[in-house]
Protein backbone atom coordinates (compact mmCIF):
# COMPACT_ATOMS: atom_id res chain seq x y z
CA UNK A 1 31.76 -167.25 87.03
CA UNK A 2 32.81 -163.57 86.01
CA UNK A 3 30.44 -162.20 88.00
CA UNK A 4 31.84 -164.47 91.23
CA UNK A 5 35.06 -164.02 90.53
CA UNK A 6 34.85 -160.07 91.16
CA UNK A 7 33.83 -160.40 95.10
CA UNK A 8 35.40 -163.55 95.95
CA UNK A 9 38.78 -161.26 95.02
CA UNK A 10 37.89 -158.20 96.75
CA UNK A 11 36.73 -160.79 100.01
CA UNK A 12 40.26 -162.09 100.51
CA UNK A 13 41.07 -158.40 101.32
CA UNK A 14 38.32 -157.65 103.39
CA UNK A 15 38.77 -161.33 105.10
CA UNK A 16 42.12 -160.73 105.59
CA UNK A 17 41.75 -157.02 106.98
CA UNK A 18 38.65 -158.03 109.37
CA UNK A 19 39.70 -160.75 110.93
CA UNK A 20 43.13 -159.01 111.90
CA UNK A 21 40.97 -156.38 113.42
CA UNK A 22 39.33 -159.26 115.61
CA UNK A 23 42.30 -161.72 115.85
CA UNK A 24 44.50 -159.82 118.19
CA UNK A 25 42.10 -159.08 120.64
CA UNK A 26 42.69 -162.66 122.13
CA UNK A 27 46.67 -162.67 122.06
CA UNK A 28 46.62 -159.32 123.79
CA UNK A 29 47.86 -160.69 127.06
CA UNK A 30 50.55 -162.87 125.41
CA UNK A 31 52.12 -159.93 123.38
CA UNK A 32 51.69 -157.60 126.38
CA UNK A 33 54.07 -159.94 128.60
CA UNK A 34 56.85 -160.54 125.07
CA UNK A 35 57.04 -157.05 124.47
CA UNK A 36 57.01 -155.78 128.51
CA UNK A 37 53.74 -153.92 128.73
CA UNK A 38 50.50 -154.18 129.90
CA UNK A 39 47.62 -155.49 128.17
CA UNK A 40 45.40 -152.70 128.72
CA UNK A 41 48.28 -150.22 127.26
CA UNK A 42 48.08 -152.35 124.38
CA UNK A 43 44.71 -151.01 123.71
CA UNK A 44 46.44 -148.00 122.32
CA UNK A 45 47.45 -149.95 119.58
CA UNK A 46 44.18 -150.80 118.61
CA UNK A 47 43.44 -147.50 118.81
CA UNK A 48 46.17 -146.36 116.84
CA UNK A 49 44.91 -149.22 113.91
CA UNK A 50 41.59 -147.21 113.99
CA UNK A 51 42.59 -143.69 113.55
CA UNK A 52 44.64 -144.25 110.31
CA UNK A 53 41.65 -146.03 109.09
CA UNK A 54 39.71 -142.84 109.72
CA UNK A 55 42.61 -140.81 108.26
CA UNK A 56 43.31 -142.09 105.26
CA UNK A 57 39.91 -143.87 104.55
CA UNK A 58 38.05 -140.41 102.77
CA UNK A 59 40.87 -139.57 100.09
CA UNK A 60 40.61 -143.61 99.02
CA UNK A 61 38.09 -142.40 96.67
CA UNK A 62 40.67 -139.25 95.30
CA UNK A 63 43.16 -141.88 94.80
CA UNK A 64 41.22 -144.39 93.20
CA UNK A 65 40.40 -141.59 90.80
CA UNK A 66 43.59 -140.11 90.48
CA UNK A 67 46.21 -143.55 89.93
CA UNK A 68 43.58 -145.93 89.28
CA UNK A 69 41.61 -148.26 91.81
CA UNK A 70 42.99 -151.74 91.14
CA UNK A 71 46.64 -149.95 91.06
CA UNK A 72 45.86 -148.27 94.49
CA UNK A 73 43.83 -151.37 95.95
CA UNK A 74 47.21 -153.57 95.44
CA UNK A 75 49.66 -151.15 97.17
CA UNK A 76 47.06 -151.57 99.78
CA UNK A 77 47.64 -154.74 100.16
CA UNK A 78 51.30 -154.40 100.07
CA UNK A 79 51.44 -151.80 102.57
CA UNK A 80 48.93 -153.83 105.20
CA UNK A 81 51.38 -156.74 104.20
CA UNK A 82 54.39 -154.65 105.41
CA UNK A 83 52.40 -153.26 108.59
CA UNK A 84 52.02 -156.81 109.75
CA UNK A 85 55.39 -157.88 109.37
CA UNK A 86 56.37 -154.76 111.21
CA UNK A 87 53.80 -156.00 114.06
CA UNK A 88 55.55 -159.07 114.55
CA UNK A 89 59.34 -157.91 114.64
CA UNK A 90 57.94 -155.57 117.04
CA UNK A 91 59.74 -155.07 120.32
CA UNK A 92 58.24 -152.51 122.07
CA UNK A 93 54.81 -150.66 122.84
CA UNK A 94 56.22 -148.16 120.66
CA UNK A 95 57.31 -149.69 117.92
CA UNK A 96 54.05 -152.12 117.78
CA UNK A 97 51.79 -148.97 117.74
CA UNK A 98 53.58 -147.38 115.06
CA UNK A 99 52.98 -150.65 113.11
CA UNK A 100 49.51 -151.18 113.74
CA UNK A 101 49.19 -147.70 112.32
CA UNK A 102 51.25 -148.62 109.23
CA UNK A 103 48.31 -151.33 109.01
CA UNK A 104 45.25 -149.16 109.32
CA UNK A 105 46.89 -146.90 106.30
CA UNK A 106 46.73 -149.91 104.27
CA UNK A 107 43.29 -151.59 105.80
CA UNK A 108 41.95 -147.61 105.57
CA UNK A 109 42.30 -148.09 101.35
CA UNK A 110 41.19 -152.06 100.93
CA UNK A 111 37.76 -151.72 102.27
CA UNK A 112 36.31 -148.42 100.90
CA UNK A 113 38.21 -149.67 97.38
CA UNK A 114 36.73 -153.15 97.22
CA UNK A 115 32.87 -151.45 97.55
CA UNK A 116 34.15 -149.01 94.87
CA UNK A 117 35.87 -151.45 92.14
CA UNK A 118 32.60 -153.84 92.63
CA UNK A 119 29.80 -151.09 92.16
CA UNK A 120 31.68 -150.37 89.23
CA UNK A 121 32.33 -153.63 87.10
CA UNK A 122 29.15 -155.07 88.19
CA UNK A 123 25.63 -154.28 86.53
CA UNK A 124 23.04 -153.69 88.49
CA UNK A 125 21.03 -156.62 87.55
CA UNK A 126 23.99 -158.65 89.59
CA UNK A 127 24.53 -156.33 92.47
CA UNK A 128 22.64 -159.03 94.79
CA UNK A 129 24.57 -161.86 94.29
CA UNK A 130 27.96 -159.89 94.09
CA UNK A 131 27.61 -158.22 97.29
CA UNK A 132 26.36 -161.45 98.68
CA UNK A 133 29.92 -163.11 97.61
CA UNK A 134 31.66 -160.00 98.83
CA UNK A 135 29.90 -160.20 102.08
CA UNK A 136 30.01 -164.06 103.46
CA UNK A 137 34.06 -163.94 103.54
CA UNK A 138 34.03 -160.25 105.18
CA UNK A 139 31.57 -161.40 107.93
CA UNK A 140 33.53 -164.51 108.30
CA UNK A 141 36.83 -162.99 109.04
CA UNK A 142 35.25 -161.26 112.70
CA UNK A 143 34.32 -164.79 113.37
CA UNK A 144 37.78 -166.70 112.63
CA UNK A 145 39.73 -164.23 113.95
CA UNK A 146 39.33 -165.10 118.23
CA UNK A 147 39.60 -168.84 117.52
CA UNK A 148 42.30 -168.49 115.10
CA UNK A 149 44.16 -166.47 117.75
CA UNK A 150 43.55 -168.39 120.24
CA UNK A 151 44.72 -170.82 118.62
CA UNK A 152 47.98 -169.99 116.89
CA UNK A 153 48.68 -167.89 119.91
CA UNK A 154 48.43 -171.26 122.37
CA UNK A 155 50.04 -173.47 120.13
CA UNK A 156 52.76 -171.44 118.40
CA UNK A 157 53.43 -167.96 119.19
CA UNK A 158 51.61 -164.74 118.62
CA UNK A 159 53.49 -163.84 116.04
CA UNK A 160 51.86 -166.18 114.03
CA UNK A 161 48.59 -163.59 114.26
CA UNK A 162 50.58 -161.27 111.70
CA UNK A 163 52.53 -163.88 109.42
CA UNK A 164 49.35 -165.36 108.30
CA UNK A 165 48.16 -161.99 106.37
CA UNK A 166 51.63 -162.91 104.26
CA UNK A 167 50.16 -165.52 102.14
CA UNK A 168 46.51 -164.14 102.21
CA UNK A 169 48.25 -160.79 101.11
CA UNK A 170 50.04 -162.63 97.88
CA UNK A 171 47.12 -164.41 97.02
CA UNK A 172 45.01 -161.60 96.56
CA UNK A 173 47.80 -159.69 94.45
CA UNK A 174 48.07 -162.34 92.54
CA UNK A 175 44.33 -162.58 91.53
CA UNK A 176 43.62 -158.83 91.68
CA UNK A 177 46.56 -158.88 89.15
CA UNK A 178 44.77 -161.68 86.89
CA UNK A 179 41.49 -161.21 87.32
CA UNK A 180 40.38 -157.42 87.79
CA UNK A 181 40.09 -155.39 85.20
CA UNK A 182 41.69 -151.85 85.44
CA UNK A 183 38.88 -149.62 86.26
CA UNK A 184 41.18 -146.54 84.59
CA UNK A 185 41.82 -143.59 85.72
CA UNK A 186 39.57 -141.21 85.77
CA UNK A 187 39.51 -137.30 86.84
CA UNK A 188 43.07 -136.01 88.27
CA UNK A 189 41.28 -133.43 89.91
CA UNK A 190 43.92 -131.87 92.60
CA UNK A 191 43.40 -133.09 96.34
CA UNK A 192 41.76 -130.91 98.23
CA UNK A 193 44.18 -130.61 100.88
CA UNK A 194 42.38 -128.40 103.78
CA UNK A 195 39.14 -131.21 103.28
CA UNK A 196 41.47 -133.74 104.00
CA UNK A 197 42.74 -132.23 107.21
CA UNK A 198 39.16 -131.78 108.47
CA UNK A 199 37.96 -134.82 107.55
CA UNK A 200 41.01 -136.79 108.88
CA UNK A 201 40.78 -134.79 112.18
CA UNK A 202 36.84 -135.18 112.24
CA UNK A 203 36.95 -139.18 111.88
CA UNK A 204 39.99 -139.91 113.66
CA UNK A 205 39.08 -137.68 116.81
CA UNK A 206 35.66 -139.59 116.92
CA UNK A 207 36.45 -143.09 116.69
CA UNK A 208 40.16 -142.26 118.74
CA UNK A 209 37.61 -140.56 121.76
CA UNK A 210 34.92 -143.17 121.34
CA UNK A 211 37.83 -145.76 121.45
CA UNK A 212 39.73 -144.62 124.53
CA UNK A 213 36.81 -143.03 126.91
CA UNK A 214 36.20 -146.83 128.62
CA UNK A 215 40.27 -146.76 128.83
CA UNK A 216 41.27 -146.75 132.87
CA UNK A 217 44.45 -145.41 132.27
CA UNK A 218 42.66 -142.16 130.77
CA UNK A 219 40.14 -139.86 132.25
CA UNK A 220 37.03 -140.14 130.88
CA UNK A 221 36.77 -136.60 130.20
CA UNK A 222 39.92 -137.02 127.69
CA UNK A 223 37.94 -139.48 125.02
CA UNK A 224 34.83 -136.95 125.41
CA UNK A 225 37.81 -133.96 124.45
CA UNK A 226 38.54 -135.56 121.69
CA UNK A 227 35.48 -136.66 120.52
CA UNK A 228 34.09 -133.10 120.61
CA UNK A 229 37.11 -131.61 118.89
CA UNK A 230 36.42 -133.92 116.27
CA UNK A 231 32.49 -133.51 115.70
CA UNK A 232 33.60 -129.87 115.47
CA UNK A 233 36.09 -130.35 112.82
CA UNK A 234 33.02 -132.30 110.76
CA UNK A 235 30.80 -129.32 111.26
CA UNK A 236 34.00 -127.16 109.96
CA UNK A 237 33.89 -129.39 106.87
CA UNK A 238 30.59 -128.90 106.05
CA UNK A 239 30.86 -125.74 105.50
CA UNK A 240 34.56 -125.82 103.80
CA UNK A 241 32.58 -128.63 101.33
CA UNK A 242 30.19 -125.94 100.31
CA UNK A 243 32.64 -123.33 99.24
CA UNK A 244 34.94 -125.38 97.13
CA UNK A 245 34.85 -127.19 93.84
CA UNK A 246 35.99 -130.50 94.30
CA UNK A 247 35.52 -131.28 97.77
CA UNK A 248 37.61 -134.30 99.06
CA UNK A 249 34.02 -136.26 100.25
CA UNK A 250 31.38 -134.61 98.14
CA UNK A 251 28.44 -134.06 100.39
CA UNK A 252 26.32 -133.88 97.76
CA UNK A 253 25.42 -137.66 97.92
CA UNK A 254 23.42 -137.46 100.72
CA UNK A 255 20.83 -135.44 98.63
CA UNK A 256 20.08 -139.29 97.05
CA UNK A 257 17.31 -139.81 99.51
CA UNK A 258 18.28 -144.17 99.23
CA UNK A 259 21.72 -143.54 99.67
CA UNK A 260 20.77 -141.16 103.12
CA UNK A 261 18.28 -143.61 104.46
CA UNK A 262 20.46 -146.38 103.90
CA UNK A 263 23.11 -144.94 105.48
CA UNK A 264 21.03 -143.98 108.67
CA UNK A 265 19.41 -147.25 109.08
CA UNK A 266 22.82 -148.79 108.86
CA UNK A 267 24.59 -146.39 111.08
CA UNK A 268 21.99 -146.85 114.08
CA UNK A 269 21.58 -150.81 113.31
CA UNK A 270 25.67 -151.17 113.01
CA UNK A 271 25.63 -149.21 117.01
CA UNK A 272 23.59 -152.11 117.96
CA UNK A 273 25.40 -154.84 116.51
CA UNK A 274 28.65 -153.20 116.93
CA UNK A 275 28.22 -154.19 120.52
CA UNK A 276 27.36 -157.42 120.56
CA UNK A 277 30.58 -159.07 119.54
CA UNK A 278 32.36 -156.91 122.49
CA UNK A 279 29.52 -158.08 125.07
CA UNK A 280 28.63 -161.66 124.46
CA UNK A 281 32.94 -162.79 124.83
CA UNK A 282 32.74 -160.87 127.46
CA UNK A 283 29.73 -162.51 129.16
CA UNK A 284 31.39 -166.26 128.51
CA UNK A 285 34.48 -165.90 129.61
CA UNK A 286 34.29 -163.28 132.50
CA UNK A 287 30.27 -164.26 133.13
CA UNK A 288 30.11 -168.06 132.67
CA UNK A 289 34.01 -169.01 132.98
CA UNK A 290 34.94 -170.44 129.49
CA UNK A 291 38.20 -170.16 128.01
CA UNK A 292 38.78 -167.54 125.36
CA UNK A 293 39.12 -170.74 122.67
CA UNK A 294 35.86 -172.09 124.02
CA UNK A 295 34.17 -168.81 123.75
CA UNK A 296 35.81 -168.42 119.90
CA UNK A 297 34.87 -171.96 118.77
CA UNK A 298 30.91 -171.09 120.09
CA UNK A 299 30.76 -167.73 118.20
CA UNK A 300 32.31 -169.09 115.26
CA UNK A 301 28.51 -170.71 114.40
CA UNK A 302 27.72 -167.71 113.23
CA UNK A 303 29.69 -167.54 110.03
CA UNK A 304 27.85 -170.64 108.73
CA UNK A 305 24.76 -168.60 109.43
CA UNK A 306 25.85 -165.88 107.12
CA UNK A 307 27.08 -168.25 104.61
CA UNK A 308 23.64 -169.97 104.52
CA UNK A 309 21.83 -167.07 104.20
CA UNK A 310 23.43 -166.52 100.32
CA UNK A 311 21.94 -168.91 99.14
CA UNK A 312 18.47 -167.40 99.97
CA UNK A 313 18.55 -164.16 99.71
CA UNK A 314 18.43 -163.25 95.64
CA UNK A 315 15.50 -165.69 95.83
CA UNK A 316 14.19 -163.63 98.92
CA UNK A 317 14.35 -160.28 97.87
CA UNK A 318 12.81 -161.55 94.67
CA UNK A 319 9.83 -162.28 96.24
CA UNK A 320 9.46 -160.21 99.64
CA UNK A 321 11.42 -156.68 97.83
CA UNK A 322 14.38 -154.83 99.66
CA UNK A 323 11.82 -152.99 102.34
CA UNK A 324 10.48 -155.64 103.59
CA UNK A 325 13.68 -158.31 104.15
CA UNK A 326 15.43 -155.27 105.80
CA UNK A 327 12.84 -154.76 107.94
CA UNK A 328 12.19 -158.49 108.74
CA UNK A 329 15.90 -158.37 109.51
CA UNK A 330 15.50 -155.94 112.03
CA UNK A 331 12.94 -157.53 114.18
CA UNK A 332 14.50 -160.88 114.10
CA UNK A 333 17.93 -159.21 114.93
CA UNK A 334 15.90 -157.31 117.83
CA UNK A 335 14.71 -160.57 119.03
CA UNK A 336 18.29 -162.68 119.24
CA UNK A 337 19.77 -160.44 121.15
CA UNK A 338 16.93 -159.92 123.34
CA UNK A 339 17.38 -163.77 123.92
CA UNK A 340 20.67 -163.33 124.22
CA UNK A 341 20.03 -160.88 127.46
CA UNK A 342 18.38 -164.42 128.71
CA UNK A 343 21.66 -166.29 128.85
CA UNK A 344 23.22 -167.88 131.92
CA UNK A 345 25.82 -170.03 133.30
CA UNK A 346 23.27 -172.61 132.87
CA UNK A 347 22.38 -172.46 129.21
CA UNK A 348 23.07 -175.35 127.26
CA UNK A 349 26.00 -174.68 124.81
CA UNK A 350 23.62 -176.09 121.52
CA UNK A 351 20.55 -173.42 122.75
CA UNK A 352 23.41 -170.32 122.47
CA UNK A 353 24.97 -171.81 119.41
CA UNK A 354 21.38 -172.07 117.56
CA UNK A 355 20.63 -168.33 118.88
CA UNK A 356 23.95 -167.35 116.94
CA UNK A 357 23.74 -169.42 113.98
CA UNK A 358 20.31 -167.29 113.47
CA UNK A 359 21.73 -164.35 114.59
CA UNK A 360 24.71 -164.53 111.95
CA UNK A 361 22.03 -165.86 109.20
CA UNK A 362 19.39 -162.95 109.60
CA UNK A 363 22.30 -160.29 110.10
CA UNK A 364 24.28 -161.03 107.10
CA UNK A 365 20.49 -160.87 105.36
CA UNK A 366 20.29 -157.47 106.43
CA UNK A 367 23.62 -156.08 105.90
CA UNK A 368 23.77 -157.86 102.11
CA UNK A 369 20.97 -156.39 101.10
CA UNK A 370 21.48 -152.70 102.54
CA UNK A 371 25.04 -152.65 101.01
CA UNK A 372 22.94 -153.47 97.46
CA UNK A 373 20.49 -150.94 97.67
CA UNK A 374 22.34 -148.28 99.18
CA UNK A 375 24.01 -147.78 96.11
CA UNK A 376 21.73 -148.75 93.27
CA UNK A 377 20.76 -145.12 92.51
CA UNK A 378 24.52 -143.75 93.05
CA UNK A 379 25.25 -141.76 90.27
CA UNK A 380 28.90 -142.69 88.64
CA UNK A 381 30.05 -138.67 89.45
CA UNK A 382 29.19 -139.93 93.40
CA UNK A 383 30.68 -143.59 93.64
CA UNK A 384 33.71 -143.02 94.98
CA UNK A 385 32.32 -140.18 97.51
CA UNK A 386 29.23 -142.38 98.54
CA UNK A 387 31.53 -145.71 98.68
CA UNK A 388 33.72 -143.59 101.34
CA UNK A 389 31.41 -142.07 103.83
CA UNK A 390 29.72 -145.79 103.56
CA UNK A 391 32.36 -147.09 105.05
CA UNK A 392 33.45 -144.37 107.62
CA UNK A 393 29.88 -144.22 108.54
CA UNK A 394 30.67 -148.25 109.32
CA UNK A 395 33.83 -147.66 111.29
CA UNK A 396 32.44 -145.07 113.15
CA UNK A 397 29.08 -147.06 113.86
CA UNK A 398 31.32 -150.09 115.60
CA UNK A 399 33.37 -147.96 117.29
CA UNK A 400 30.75 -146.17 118.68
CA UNK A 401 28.50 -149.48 119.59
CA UNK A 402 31.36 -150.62 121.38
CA UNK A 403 32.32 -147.66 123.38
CA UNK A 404 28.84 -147.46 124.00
CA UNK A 405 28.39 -151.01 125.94
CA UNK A 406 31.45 -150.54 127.97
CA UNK A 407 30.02 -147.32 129.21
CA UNK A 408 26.55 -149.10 129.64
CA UNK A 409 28.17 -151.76 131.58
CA UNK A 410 30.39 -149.75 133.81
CA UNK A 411 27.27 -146.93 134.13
CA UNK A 412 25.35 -149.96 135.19
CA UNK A 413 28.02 -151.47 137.41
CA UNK A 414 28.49 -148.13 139.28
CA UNK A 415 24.67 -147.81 140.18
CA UNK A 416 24.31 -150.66 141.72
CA UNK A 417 27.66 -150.52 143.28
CA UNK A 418 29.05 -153.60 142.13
CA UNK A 419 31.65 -155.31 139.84
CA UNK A 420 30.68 -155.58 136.40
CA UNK A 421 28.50 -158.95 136.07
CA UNK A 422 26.02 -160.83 133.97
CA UNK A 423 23.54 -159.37 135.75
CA UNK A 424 24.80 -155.86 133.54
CA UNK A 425 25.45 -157.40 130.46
CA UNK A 426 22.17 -158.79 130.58
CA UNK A 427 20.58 -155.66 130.81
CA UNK A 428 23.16 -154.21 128.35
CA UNK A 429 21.73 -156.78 125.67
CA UNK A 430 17.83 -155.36 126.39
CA UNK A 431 19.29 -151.96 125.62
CA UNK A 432 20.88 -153.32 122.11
CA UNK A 433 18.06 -154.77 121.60
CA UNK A 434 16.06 -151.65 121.97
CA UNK A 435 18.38 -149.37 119.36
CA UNK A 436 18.31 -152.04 117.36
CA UNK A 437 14.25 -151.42 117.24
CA UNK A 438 15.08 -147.80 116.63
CA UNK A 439 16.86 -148.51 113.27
CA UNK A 440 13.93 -149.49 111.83
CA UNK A 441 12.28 -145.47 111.82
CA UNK A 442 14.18 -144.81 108.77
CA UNK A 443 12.86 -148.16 106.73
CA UNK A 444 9.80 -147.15 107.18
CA UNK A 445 9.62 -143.86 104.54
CA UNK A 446 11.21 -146.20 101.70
CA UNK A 447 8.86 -147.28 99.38
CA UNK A 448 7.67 -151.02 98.78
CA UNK A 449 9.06 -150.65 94.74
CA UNK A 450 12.31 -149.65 96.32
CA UNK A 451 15.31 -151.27 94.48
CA UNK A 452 12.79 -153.60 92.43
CA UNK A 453 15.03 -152.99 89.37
CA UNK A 454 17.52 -154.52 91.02
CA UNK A 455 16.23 -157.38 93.23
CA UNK A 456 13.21 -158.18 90.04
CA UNK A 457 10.61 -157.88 92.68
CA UNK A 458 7.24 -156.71 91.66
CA UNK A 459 5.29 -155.04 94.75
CA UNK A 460 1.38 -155.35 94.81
CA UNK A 461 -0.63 -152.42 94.20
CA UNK A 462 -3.78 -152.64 95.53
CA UNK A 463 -6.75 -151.49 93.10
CA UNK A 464 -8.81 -148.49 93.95
């Protein structure tokens, strides 16, 4: 039960700070109209939730280190806690951006955190189920968060969106409190404050130019600014990381050759899949003409996919190894949302729901066991570094996939010369499909032993 206890914990953060992330996209409209704006201004706030994410998410490792990570993982909790109150008393676009930012500060800490505080009270020998247990909840929060909205957004008031992170948010204090152990303190090396400024401009002007180039009420050429100002503050930081002791995201990690290829399968599979949940609402409500409930409720099949799949996988990689279930994972992937591209208005609801409960399945296989062996030969002196660009690499993966299918779709729409349709997003899918397919170059160099310490899998070597 210990080693259950651990993720299950760490999930009611993640749950919590994922499905807000997904949960507001369907009460946009509603808190456009209380707060006298527009719903595509409101993007801006979502925006605004992703930069302090990318901002504050690489010195979550400094802090851990510095005050302690359950101490640091808490006040996380309070402060995303606070944020959301802040989002519902909010009265303005103003004030409701400045509060979704006040969240991302506190979601920017709880994810990278909950990877670090499990890698280190778990041994390795557990890592599979663990991350398993940490993964079902954080994969089901995407899920519950349109049909939840939807929901308390029809039947009470948007508000409602924000108040319900009030008793997650206790309940996790609570068992954080009782449960975790204190994971110390460890090195109170100074911050390194110029890192931090690169980084945080390097992250933030990525995922805020990737976020805002599909925006109308912004030139394109403003998001592509950005971006580029950003990618070169991250070339800036390389070479600051090189000359200084104690960087604030040791670079030095990436010389694990698991932890890179991990990381770049991941990034370019993540792009793919990143899209997908943007595309397929999109193509029910706008493309087949169900409600944004409707199109929540059918989605939602995929959680029970992902939750399935944990009961198979330890048994899985046992048997099959970690090269060869990722890999499997990709194809199948490649395949659902190539027959996703096949959708129409006249596809029965139980064919689409079967595709998804697959889809969510094979996924969660995939991402379960990358998280494990990306970090089973992560020295201690690299944790906290590798658990941070992990999970910027994952932000900026998403935000990328998504910016990338609205600019698909809209590329598309203008050749053709006509309104975005299914016809596009159809296509769109083919293309996901296809750098989905691409993800699989960097699977291909690891080994078939890879990770068999961990997963007890004994490869076949073929005699001479």
């Amino acid at each position: 039960m210990s080693n259950r206890i651990t993720p299950l914990i760490l999930a009611v953060a993640l749950f919590m700070e994922m499905m807000d992330s997904t949960v507001i996209s369907t009460s946009l409209p509603a808190i456009a109209a209380d707060i006298g704006s527009e719903p595509i201004s409101l993007k801006l706030a979502l925006a605004a939730y992703l930069v302090a994410l990318a901002i504050f998410i690489p010195i979550s490792g400094w802090m851990a280190d510095r005050y302690g990570a359950r101490n640091v993982f808490r006040s996380a909790i309070v402060v995303f806690m606070l944020g959301s109150i802040a989002c519902a008393f909010a009265d303005s676009l103003f004030t409701f951006v400045l509060a979704r930012f006040l969240q991302g500060v506190g979601g920017s800490m709880m994810t990278p955190l909950s990877r670090l505080i499990l890698i280190r009270n778990t041994p390795k020998k557990d890592l599979i189920n663990a991350w398993a247990w940490l993964t079902v909840p954080a994969l089901f929060g995407p899920l519950a968060g349109p049909p939840i909205g939807g929901f308390l957004t029809t039947y009470f008031s948007w508000q409602w969106i924000f108040y319900i992170n009030i008793p997650i948010g206790i309940i996790g204090i609570l068992l954080a409190s009782k449960y975790l152990s204190g994971t110390g303190h460890r090195e109170k090396r100074k911050l390194d404050w110029i890192g931090f400024l690169l980084t945080g401009s390097c992250f933030s002007g990525l995922i805020f130019g990737l976020s805002v180039i599909s925006l109308p009420a912004l030139p394109p050429i403003f998001g592509v600014s950005v971006a580029v100002a950003g990618l070169i503050c991250g070339l800036l930081y390389i070479f600051h990381a090189r000359r200084v002791q104690n960087p604030v995201l040791d670079l030095k990690v990436f010389d694990e050759p698991i932890f890179r290829t991990a990381t770049n399968a991941g990034f370019v599979f993540r792009v793919a899949i990143g899209g997908v949940p943007f595309l397929f609402p999109l193509m029910l409500q706008i493309g087949f003409g169900y409600s944004p409930f409707e199109s929540g409720m059918i989605s939602f099949i995929g959680a029970a996919g992902a939750i399935l799949m944990k009961f198979f996988l330890k048994p899985a990689l046992g048997r099959f190894g970690f090269r060869t279930l990722l890999i499997a994972g990709v194809c199948v992937s490649a395949v659902l949302t190539i027959a996703q591209g096949f959708f129409n208005a006249q596809t029965p609801v139980w064919i689409m729901m079967s595709i998804l409960l697959f889809m969510g399945f094979f996924r969660s296989m995939y991402f379960t066991s990358l998280n494990t062996l990306t970090f089973t030969q992560t020295t201690d002196e690299h944790t906290s570094s590798a658990t941070v660009l992990s999970s910027v690499s994952i932000q900026l993966a998403f935000a990328f996939g998504v910016a990338l299918t609205a600019l698909l779709l809209e590329g598309l729409a203008f050749v053709r010369g006509v309104e975005v349709g299914v016809a596009e997003m159809q296509i769109v899918f083919f293309i996901l499909a296809a750098i989905t397919v691409v993800s699989l170059l960097p699977l291909f160099g690891l080994s078939k032993q890879v990770g068999d310490d961990v997963s007890g899998h004994v490869a076949k070597i073929p005699i001479p």
